[in-house]
C-alpha atoms as a PDB file:
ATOM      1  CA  UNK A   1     106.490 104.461  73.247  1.00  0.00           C
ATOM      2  CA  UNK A   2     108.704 101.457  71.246  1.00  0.00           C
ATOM      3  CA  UNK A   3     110.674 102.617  68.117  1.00  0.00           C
ATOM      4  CA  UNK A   4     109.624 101.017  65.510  1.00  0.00           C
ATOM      5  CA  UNK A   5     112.225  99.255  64.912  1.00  0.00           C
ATOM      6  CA  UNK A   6     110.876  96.104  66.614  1.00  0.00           C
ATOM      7  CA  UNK A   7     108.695  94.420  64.477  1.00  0.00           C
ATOM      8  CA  UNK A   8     108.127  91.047  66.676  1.00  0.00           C
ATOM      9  CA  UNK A   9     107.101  93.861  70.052  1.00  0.00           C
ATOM     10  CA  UNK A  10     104.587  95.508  67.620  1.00  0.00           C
ATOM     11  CA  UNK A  11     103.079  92.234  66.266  1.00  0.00           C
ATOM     12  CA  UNK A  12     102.635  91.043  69.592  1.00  0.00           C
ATOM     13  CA  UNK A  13     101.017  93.978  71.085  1.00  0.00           C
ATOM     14  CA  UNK A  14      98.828  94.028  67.756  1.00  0.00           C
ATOM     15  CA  UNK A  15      97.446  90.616  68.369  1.00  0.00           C
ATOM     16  CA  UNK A  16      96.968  91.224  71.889  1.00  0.00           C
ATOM     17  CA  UNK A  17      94.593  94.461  70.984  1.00  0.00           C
ATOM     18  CA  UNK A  18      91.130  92.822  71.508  1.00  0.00           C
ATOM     19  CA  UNK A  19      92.320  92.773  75.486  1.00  0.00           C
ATOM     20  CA  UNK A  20      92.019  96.529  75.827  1.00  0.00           C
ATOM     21  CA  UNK A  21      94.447  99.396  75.552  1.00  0.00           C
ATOM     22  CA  UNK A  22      97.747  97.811  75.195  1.00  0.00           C
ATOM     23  CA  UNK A  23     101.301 100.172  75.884  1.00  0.00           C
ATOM     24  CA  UNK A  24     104.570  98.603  75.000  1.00  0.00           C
ATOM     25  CA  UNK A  25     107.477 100.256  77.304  1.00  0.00           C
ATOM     26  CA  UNK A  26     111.124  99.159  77.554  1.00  0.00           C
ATOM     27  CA  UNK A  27     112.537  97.463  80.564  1.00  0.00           C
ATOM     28  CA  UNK A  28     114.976  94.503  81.379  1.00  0.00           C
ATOM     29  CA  UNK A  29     116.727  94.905  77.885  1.00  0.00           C
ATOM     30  CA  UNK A  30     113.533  94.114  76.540  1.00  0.00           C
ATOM     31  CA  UNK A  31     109.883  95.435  76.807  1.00  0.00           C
ATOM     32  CA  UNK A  32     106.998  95.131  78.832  1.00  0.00           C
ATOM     33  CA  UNK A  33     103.217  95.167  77.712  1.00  0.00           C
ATOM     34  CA  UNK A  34     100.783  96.604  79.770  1.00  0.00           C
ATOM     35  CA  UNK A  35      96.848  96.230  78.914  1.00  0.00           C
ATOM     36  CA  UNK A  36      94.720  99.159  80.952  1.00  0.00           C
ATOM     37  CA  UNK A  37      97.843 100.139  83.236  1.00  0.00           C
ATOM     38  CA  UNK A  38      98.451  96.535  84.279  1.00  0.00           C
ATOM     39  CA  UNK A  39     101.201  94.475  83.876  1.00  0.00           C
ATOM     40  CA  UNK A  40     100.728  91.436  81.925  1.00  0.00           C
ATOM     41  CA  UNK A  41     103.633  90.422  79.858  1.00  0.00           C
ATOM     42  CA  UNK A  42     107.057  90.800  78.668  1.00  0.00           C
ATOM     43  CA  UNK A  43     108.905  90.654  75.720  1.00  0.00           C
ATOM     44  CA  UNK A  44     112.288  89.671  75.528  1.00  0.00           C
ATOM     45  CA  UNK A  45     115.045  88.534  72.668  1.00  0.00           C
ATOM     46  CA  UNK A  46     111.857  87.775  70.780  1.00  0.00           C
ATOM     47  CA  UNK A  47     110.352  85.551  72.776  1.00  0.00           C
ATOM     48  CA  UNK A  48     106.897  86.515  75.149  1.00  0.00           C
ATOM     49  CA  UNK A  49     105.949  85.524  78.414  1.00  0.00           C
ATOM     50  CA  UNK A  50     102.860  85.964  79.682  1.00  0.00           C
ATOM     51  CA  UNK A  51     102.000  86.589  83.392  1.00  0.00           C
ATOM     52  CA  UNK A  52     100.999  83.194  85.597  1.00  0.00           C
ATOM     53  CA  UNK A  53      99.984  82.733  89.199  1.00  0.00           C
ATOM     54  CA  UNK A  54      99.006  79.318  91.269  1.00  0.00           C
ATOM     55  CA  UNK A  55      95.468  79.959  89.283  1.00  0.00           C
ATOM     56  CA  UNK A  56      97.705  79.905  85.737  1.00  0.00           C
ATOM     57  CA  UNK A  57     100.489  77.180  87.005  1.00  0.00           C
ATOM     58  CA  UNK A  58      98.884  73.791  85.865  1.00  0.00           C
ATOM     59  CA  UNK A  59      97.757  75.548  82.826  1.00  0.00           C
ATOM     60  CA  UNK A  60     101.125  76.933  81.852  1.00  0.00           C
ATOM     61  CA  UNK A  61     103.122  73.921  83.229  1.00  0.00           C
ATOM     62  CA  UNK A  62     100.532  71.473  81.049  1.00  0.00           C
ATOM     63  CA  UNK A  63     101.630  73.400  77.478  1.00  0.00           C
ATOM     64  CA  UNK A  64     105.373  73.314  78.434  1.00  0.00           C
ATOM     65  CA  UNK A  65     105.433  77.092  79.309  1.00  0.00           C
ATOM     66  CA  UNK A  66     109.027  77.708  81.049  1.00  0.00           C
ATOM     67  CA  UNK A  67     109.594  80.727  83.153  1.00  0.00           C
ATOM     68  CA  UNK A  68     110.910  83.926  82.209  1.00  0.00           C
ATOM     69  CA  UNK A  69     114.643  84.175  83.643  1.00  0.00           C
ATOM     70  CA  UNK A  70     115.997  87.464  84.394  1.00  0.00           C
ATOM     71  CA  UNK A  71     119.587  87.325  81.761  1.00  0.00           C
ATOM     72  CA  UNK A  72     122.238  88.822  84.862  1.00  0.00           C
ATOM     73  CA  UNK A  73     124.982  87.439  86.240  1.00  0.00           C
ATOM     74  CA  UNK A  74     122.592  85.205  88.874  1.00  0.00           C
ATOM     75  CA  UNK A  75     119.728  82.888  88.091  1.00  0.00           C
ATOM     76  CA  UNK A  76     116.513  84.822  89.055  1.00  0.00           C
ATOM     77  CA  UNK A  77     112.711  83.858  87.367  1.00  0.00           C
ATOM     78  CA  UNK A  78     110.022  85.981  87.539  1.00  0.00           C
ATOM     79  CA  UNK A  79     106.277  84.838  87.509  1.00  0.00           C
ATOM     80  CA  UNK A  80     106.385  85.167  83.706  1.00  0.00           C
ATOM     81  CA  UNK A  81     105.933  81.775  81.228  1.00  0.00           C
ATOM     82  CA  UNK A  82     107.632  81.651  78.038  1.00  0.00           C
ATOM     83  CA  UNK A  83     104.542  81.670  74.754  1.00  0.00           C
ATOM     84  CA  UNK A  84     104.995  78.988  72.348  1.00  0.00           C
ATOM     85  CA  UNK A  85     106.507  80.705  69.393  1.00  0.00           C
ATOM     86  CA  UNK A  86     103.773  78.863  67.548  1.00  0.00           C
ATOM     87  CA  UNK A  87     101.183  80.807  69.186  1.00  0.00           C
ATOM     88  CA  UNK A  88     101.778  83.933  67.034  1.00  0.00           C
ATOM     89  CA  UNK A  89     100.144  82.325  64.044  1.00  0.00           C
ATOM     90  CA  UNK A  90      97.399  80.849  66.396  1.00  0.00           C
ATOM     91  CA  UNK A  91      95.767  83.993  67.597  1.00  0.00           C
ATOM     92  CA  UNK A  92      93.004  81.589  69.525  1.00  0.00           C
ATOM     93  CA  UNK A  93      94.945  79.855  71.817  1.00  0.00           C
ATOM     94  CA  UNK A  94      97.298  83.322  72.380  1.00  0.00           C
ATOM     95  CA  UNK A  95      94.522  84.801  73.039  1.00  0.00           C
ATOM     96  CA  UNK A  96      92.991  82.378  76.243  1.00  0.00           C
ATOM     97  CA  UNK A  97      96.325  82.339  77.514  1.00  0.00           C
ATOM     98  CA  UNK A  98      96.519  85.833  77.757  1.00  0.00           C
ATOM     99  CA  UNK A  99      93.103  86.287  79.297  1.00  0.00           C
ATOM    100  CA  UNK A 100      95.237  84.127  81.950  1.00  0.00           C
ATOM    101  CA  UNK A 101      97.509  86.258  82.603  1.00  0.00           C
ATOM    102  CA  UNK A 102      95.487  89.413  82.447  1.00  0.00           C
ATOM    103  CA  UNK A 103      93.961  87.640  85.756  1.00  0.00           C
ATOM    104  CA  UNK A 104      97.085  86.797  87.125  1.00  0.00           C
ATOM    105  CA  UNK A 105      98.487  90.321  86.634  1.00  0.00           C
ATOM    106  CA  UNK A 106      95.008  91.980  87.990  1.00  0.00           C
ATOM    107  CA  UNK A 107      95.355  89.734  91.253  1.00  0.00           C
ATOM    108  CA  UNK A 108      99.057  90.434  91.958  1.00  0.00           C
ATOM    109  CA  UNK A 109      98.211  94.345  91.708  1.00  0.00           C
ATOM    110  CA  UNK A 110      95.141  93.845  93.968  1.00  0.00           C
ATOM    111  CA  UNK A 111      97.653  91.414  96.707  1.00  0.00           C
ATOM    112  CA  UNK A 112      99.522  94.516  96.155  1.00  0.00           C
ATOM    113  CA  UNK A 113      97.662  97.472  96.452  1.00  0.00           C
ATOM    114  CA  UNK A 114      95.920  95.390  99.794  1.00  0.00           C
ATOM    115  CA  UNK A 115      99.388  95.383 101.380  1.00  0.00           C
ATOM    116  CA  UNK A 116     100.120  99.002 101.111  1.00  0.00           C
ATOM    117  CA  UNK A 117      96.757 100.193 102.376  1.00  0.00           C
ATOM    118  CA  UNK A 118      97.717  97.605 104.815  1.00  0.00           C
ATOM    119  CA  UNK A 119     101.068  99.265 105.804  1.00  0.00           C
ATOM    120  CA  UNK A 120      99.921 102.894 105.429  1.00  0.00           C
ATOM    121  CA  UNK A 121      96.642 102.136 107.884  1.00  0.00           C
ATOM    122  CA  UNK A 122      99.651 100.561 110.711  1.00  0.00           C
ATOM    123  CA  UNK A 123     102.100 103.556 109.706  1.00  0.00           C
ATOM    124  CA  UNK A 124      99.195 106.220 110.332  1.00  0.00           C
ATOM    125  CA  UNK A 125      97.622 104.362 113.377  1.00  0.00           C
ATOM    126  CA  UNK A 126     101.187 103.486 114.895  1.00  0.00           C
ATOM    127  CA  UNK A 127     102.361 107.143 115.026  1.00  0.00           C
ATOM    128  CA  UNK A 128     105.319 105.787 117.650  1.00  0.00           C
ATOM    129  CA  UNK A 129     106.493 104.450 113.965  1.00  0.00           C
ATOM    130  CA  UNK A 130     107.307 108.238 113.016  1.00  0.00           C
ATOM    131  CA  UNK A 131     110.441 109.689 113.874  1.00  0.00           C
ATOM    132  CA  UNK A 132     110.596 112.864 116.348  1.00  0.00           C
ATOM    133  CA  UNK A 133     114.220 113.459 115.846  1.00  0.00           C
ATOM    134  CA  UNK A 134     114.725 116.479 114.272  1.00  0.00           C
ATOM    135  CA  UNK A 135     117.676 116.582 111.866  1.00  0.00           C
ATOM    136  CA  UNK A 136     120.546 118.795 112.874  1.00  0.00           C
ATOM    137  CA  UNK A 137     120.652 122.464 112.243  1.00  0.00           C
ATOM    138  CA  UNK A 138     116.649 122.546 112.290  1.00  0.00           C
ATOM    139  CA  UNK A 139     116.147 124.729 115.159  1.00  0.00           C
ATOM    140  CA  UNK A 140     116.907 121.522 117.417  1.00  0.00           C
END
């Protein structure tokens, strides 16, 4: 759980409520909201970003929304658009948006969890994938 020491974190999370459960946990010097389990948007320097996909592009590209940037040494975005700061007081329009990226973060984990059953169904039925080297000292 988030100290609370960060006010702007625990606003945000507040307004976000009517999505579902939402858990605030730290990560890339900053936090990252989850609503259910999933995923959805990140809090940084106290400014949010909200999940987008090709679904949420023209959307997010139409209200100005930049992309998150990961703050190391090289430039590296992740598929995370920066909220208007404006957006705090208008709970409406935060609100839609993050509806958005609730989608957004629901399909990535749904790309994702596809690929892994993929890979594990290939692993199991490939078995010439497994190694039959046994390590040394194993009664080898």
């Amino acid at each position: 759980m988030v100290s609370d020491d960060n006010e702007f974190v625990l606003t945000f999370a507040e307004i976000l409520a009517p999505l579902g459960a939402i858990r605030i946990k730290r990560m890339f010097g900053g936090f990252g909201l989850y609503c259910d389990g999933v995923f959805f948007a990140i809090v940084a320097d106290d400014v949010a970003y909200l999940k987008g996909d090709e679904q949420t592009r023209k959307a997010y590209d139409d209200m100005g929304m930049a992309p998150f940037v990961v703050p190391s040494g090289r430039a590296q975005t992740l598929s995370y658009f920066e909220v208007p700061g404006e957006w705090i007081e208008d709970s409406d329009q935060l609100m839609a948006f993050a509806h958005m990226a609730l989608g957004a973060a629901h399909r990535a984990r749904a790309i994702k969890d596809a690929r892994g059953k993929r890979e594990r169904k290939t692993a199991k039925s490939n078995p010439s994938n497994k190694s039959t080297v046994k390590p040394p000292g194993k009664g080898g």
